[in-house]
Protein backbone atom coordinates (compact mmCIF):
# COMPACT_ATOMS: atom_id res chain seq x y z
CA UNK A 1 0.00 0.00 0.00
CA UNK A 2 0.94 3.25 -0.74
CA UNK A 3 1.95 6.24 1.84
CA UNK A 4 -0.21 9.39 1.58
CA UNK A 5 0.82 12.18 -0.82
CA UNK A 6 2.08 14.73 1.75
CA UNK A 7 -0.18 17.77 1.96
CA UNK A 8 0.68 21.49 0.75
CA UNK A 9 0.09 23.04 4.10
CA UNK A 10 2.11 26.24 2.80
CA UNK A 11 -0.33 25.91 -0.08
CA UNK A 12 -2.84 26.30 1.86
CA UNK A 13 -1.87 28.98 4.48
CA UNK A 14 -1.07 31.10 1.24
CA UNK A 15 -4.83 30.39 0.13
CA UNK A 16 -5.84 31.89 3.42
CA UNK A 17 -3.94 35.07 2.99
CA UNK A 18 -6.68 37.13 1.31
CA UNK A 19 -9.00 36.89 4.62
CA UNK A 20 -7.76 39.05 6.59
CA UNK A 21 -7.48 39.54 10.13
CA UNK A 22 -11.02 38.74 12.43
CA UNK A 23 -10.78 40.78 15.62
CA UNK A 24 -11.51 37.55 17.67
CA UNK A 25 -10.63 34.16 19.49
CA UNK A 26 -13.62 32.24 18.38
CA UNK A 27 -12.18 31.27 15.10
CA UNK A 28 -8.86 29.84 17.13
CA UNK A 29 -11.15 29.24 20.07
CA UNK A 30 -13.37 26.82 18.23
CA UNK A 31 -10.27 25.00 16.11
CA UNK A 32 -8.26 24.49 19.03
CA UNK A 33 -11.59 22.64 20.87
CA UNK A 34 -11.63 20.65 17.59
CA UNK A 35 -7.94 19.71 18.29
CA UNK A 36 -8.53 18.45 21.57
CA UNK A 37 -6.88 21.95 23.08
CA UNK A 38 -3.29 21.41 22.45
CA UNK A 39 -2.51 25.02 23.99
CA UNK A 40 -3.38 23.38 27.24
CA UNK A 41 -0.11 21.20 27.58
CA UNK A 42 2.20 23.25 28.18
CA UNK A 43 3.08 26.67 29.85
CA UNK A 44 3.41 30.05 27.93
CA UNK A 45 5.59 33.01 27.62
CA UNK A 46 3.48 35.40 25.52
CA UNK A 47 5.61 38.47 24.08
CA UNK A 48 3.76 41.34 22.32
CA UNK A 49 4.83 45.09 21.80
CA UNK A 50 5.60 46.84 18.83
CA UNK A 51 8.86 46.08 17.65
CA UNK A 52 11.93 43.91 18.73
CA UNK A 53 8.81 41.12 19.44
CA UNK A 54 10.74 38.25 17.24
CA UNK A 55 14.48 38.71 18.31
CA UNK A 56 13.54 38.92 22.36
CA UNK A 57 11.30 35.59 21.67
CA UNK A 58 14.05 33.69 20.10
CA UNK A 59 16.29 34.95 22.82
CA UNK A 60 14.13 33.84 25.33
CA UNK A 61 13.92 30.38 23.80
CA UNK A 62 17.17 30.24 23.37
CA UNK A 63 18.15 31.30 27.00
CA UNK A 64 15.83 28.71 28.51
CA UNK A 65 16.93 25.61 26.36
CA UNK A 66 20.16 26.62 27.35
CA UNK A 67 19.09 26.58 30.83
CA UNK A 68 17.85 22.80 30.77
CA UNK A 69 14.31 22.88 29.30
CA UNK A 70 12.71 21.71 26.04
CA UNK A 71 11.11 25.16 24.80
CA UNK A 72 9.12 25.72 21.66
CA UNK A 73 9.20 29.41 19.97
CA UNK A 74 6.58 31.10 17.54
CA UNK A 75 6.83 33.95 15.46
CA UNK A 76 5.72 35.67 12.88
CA UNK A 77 5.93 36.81 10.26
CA UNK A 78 8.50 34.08 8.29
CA UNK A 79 10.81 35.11 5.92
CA UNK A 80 11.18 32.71 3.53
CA UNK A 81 9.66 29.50 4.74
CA UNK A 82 6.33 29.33 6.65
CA UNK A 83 8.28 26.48 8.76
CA UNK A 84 10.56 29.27 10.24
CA UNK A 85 7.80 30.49 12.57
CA UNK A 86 7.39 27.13 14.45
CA UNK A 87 10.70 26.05 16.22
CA UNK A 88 11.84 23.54 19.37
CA UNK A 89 15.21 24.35 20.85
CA UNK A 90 16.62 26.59 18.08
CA UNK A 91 15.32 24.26 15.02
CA UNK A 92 12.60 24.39 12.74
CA UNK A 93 9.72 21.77 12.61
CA UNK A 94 10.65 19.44 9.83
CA UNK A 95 8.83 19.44 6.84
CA UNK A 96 7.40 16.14 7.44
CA UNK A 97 5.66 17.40 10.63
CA UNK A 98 4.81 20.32 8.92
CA UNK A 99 2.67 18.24 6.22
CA UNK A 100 1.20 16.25 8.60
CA UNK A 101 -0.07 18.60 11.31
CA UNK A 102 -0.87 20.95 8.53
CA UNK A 103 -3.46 18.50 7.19
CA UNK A 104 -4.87 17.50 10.63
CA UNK A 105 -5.30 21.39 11.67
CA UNK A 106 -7.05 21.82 7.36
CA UNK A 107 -8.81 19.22 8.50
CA UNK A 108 -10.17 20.23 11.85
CA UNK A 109 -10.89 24.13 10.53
CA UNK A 110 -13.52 22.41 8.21
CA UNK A 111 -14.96 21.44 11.23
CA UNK A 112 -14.63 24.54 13.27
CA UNK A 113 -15.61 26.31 10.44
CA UNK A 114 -19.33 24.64 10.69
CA UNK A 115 -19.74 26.38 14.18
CA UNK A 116 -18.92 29.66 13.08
CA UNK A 117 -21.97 30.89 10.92
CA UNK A 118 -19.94 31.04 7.62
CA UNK A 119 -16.88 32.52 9.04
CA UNK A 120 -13.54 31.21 7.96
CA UNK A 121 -10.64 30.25 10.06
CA UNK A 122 -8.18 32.66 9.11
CA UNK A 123 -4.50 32.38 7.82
CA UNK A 124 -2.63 33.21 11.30
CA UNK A 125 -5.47 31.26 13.15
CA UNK A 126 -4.43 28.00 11.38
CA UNK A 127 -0.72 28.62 11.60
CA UNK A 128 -1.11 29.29 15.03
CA UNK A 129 -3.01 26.01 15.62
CA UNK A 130 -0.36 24.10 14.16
CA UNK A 131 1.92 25.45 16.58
CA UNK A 132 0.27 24.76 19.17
CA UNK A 133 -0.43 21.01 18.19
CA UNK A 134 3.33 20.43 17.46
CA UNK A 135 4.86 22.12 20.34
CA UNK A 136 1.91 19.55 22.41
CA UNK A 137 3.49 16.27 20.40
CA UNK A 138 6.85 17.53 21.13
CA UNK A 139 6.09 17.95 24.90
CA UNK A 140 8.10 21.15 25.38
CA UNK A 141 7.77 22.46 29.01
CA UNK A 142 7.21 26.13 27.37
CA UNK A 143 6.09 27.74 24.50
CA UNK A 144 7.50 31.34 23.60
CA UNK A 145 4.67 32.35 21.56
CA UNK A 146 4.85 36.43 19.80
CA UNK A 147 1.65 37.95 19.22
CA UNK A 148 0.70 38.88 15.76
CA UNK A 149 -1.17 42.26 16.97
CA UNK A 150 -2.18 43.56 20.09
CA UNK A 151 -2.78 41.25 22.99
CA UNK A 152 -6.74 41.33 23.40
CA UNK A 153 -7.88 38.68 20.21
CA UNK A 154 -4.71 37.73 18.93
CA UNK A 155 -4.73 34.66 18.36
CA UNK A 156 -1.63 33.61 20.36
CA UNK A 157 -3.97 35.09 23.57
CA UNK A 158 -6.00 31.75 24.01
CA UNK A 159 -3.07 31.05 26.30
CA UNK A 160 -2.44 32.51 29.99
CA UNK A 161 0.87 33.07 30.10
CA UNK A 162 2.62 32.54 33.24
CA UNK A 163 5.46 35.50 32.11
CA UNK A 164 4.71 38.33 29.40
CA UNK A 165 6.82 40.65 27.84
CA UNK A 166 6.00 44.21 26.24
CA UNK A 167 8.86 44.76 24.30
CA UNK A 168 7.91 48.74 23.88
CA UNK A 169 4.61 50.62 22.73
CA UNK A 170 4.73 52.79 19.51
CA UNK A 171 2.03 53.98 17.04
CA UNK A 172 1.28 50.81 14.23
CA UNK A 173 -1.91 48.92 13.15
CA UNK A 174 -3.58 51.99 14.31
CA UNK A 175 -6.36 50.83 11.70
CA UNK A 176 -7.03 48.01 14.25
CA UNK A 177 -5.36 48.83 17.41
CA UNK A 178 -6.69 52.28 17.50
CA UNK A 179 -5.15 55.71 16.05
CA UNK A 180 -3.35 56.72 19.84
CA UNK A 181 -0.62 55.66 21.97
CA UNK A 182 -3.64 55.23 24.25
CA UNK A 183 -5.86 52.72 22.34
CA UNK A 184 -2.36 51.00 21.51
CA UNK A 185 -1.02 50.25 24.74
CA UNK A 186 -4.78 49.25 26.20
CA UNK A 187 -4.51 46.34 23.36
CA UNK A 188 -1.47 45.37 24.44
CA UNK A 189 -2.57 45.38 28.61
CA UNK A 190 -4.42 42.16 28.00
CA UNK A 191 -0.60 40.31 28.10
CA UNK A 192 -1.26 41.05 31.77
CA UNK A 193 -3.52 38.27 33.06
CA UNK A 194 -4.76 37.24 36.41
CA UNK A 195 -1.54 36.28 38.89
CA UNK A 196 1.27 36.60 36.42
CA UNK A 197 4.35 38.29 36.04
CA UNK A 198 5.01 40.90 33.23
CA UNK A 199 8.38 42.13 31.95
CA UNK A 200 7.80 45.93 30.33
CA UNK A 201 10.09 47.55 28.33
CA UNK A 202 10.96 51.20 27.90
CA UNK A 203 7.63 53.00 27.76
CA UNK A 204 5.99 56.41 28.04
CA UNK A 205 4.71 57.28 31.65
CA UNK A 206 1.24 57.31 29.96
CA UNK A 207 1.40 54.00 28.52
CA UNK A 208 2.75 52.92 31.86
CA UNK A 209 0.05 54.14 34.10
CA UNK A 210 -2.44 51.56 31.44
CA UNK A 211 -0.59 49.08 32.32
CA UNK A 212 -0.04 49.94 36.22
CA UNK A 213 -4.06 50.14 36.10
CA UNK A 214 -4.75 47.03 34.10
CA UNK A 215 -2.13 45.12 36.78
CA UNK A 216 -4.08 46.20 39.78
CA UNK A 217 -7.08 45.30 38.56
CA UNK A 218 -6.25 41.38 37.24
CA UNK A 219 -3.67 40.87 40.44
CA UNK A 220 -0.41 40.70 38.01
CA UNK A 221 2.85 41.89 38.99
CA UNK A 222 4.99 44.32 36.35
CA UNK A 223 8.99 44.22 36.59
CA UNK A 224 9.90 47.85 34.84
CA UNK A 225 12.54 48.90 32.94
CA UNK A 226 14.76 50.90 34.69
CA UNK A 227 13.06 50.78 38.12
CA UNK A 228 13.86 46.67 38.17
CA UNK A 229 16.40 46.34 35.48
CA UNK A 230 18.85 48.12 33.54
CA UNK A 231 21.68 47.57 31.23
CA UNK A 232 24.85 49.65 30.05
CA UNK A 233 27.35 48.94 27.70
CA UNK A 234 31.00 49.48 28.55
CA UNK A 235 33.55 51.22 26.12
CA UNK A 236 34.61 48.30 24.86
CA UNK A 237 31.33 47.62 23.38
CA UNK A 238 30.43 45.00 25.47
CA UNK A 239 27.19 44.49 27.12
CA UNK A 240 26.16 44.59 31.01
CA UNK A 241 22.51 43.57 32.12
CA UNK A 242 21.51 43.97 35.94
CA UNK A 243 18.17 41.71 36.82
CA UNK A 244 16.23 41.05 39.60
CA UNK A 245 17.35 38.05 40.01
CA UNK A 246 21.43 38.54 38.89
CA UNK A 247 23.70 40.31 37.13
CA UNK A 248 25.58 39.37 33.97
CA UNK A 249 28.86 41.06 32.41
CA UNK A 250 30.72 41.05 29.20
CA UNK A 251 28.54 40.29 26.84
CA UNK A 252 28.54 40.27 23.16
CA UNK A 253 25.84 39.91 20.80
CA UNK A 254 25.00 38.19 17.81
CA UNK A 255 22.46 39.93 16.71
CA UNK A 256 23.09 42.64 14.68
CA UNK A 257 21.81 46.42 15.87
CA UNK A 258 21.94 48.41 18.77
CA UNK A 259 18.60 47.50 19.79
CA UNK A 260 19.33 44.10 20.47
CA UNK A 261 20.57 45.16 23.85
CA UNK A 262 17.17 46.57 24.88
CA UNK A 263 15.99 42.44 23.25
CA UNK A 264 18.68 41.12 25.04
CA UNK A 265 18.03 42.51 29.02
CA UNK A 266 14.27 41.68 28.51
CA UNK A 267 15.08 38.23 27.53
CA UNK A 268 17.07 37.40 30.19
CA UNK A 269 14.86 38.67 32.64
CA UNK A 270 12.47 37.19 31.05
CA UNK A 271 13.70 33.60 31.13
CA UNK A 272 15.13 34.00 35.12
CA UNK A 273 11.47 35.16 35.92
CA UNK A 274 9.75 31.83 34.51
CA UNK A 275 12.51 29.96 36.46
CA UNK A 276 12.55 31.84 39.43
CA UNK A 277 15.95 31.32 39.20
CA UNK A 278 19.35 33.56 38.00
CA UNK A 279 20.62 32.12 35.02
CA UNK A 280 24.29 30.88 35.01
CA UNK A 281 26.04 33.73 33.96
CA UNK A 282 28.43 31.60 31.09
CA UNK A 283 25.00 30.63 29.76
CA UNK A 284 24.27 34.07 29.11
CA UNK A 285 27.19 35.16 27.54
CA UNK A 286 27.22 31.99 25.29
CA UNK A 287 24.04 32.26 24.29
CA UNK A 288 23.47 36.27 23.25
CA UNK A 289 26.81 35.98 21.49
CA UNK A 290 25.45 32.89 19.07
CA UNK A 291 21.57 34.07 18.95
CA UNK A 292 21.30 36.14 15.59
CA UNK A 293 18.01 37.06 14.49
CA UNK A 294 17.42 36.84 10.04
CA UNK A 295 16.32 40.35 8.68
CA UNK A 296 17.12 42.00 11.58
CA UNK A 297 20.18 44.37 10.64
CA UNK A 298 21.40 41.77 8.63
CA UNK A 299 24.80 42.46 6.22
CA UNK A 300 25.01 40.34 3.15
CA UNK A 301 27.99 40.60 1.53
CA UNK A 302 28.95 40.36 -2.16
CA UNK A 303 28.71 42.99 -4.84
CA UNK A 304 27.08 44.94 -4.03
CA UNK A 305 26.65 44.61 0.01
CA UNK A 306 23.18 44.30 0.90
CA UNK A 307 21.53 45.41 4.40
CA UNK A 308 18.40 43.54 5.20
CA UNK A 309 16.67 45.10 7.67
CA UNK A 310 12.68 44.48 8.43
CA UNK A 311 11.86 48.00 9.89
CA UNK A 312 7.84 48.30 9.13
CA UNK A 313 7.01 51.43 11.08
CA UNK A 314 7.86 54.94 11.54
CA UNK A 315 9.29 53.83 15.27
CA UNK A 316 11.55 51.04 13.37
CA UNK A 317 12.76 53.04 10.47
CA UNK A 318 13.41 56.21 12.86
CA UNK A 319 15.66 53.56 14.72
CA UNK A 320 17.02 52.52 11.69
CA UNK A 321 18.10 55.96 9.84
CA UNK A 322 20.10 56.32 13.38
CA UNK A 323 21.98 53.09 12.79
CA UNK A 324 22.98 53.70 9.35
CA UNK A 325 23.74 57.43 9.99
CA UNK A 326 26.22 56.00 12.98
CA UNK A 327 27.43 53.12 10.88
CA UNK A 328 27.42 53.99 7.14
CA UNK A 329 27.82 57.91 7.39
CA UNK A 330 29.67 58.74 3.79
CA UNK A 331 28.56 55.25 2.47
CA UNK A 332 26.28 55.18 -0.97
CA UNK A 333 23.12 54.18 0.33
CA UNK A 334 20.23 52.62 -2.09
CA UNK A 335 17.34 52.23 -0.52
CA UNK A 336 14.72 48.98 -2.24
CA UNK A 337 11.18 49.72 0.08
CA UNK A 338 7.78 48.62 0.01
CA UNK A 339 5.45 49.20 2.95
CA UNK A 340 1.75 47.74 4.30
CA UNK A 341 -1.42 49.90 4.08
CA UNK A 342 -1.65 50.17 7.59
CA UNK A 343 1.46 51.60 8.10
CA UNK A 344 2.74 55.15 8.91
CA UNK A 345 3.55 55.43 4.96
CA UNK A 346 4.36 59.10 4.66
CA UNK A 347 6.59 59.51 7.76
CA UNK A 348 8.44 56.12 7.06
CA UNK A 349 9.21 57.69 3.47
CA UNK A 350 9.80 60.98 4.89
CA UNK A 351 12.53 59.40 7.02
CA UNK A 352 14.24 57.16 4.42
CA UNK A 353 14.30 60.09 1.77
CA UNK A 354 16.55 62.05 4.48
CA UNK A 355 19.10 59.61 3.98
CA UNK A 356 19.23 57.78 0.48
CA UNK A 357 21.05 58.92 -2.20
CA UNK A 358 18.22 56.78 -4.53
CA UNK A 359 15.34 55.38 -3.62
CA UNK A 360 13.28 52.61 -5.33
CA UNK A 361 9.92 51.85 -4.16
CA UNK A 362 8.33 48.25 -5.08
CA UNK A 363 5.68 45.87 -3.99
CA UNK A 364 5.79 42.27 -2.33
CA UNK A 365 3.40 39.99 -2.83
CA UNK A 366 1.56 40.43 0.43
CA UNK A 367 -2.12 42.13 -0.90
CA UNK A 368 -1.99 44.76 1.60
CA UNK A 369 0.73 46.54 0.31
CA UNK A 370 1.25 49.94 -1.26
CA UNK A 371 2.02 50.38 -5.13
CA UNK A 372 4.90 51.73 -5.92
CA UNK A 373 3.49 54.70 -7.80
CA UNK A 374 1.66 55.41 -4.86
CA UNK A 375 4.95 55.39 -2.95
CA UNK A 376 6.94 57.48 -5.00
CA UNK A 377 4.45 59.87 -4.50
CA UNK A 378 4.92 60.69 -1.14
CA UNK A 379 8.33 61.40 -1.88
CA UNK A 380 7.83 63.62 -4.78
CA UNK A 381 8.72 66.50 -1.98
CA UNK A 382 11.51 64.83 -1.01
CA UNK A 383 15.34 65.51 -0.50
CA UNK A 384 15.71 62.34 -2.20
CA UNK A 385 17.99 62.83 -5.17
CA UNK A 386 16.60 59.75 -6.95
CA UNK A 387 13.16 58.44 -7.04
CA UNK A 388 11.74 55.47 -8.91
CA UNK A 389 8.80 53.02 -8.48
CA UNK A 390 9.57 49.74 -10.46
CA UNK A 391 8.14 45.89 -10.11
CA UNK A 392 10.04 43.26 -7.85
CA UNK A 393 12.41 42.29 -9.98
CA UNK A 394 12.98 45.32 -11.81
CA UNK A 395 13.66 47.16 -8.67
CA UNK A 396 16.15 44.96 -7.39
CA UNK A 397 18.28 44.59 -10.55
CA UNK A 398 18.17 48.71 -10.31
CA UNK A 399 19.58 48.70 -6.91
CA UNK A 400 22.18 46.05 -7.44
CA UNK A 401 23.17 48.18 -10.63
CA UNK A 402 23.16 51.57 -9.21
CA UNK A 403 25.20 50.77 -5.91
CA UNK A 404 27.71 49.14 -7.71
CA UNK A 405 30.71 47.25 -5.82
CA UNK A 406 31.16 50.27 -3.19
CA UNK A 407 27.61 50.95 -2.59
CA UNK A 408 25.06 49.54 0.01
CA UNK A 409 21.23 48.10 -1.21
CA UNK A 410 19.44 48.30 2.13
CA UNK A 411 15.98 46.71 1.99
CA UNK A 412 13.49 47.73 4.50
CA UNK A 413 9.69 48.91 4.93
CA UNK A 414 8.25 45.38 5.31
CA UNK A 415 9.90 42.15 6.31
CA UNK A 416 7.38 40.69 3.16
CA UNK A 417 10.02 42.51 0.74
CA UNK A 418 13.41 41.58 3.15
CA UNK A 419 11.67 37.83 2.92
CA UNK A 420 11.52 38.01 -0.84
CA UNK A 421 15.20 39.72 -1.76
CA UNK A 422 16.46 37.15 0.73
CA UNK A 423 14.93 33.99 -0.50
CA UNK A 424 15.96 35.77 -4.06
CA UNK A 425 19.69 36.24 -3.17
CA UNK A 426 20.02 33.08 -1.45
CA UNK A 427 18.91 31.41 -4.66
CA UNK A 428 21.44 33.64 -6.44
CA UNK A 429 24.74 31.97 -3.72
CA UNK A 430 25.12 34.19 -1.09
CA UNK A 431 26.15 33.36 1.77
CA UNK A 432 24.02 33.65 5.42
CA UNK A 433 25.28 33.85 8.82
């Protein structure tokens, strides 16, 4: 007899992409009752906020293997594989898995689906299910699982966490989150359940008092940035992080961008709070020193140099122009960008045309992204000297011809479009970290 032709889950999930976002848990609600409740096996370390969410969860994963423990991570979104969001201790799930909890989860959302009045199971739903099932087979301990948006009906929030983590609070989604700092950070106060512990990040003092209020009222317990830990890096570039629970000293990370630091100290205090432990200090330094995060600040090198970099709102590519003005000042800089619909467009282009010497706008192929003509509008004001809107590959043969062998292709606006060039110069031999 014949073995089973192994499903297309990624297939699938790309079917899925066109419906959208449902500002709910029912749909996950109602497929993970149809799995048996997989979510239920293990304990959670939910991490939301608005940027920095993927590189602290991996670092917390990576931190608590370390430590002993068989931990599960899931992120979003992937780069160039939908397998990359769904790891146990550092590796993805194979594809086998994939195909095989992919077409129990397709398989289940039918179901679901019948209990829903005609609403569909969506895309991050279904992805989200099949992380949960796996990391359940696997019998990890934890799961560090980053929310796609918000806290309130993500669909990562069917969990109670025992720890959360707000990375930081900055304007983005505001289509869905709400247009103010305000409606923002409420979203977000729903990683603050009933009896847990919360790590916060550097936030406003309003934002704060939401999230003092929203602790009070559930019985959680915040540790604050600054008030319960700190870090400082020495001249020698090396990194110092004081916890509640420890301290830890030279320090060097592999991940690439001065923000990792601010990822770094709310990892670790992160993983000593769900052990209620320190950590061994020669874990932490061996750890943060191999943990490097794809996209994130990455360098490609070749001819031309390429800087991959998944900024995808004005907070990110603000933090971003500061990197490259302290790290490429004098350096050619072409700039390949596309950017979402629900994304601080104008400002993010404002920003980038401050710096480029050209600028080429494109499109991925996510369906909620700008045109390029629409783009290269917004920076028809500019100080840009150069200005184009072109299609994918168009665009990136541009760059790679106007930077030349001493010029520097940064990609940014939407880790969609760092997904694509990466998968696309991959194919073409470079060479990854």
């Amino acid at each position: 007899m014949s073995e089973p032709s192994p499903v297309d889950f990624s297939g699938y999930l790309d079917g899925l992409e066109n419906l959208g976002i449902e500002p709910s848990l029912l749909g996950i609600e109602a497929l993970c009752h149809e799995l048996a409740n997989p979510q239920s096996r293990f304990d959670t370390i939910q991490v939301t906020g608005t940027n920095g969410k993927t590189s602290t969860s991996r670092m917390i994963q990576a931190l608590l293997s370390a430590s002993g423990l068989t931990v599960g991570v899931y992120t979003s979104p992937h780069l160039e594989d939908y397998r990359e969001r769904i790891m146990v201790d550092g590796v993805q799930i194979s594809e086998a898995d994939f195909s095989d909890i992919g077409g129990l989860v397709q398989e289940k959302a039918r179901v679901a689906e019948q209990s829903l009045a005609g609403r569909r199971i969506t895309q991050f739903e279904v992805i989200t299910a099949a992380a949960f099932e796996y990391f359940a087979r696997r019998a990890v301990k934890v799961a560090v699982l980053e929310g796609g948006m918000g806290a309130r009906w993500d669909a990562t929030s069917l969990v109670a966490p025992e720890v959360g983590v707000v990375t930081n609070v900055s304007l983005d989604h505001a289509g869905w989150l709400g247009p103010k700092l305000e409606d923002i950070a409420g979203e977000k106060a729903y990683v603050i359940q009933e009896g847990n512990s919360v790590i916060i990040g550097p936030v406003s003092r309003v934002v704060m008092r939401i999230f003092d209020e929203r602790a009070t009222a559930v019985g959680a317990y915040l540790l604050k940035n600054g008030e319960h830990f700190s870090k400082s890096v020495r001249d020698s570039g090396e990194l110092e992080l004081v916890t509640p629970k420890g301290a830890y000293f030279g320090i060097s990370l592999g991940a690439s961008g001065p923000w990792q630091a601010e990822n770094a100290l709310l990892a670790a205090v992160s993983a000593e709070t769900y052990l209620d432990n320190p950590l061994e200090p020669k874990t932490v330094r061996n750890v943060l020193d191999t943990v490097k995060v794809p996209g994130r600040a990455e360098l490609v090198p070749g001819s031309p140099e390429y800087l991959l970099d998944g900024a995808h709102n004005r907070a990110g590519i603000e933090r971003l122009v500061s990197f490259l003005r302290s790290q490429y000042q004098g350096r050619r800089l072409i700039f390949l960008v596309s950017i979402l619909r629900d994304k601080e467009a104008p400002g993010m282009v404002a920003d980038l045309c401050h710096l480029g010497n050209k600028i080429i706008f494109t499109s991925s192929k996510n369906p909620r992204c700008y045109e390029p003509d629409e783009l290269k509008e917004l920076a028809s004001h500019s100080s840009a000297r150069e200005v184009l809107s072109l299609e994918m590959g168009s665009a990136i043969k541009e760059a790679a011809a106007v930077a030349g062998d001493e010029g520097l292709v940064v990609v940014t606006g939407s880790l969609f479009l760092v997904g694509a060039v990466r998968k696309l110069l991959r194919n073409q031999g470079s060479i990854f970290a």
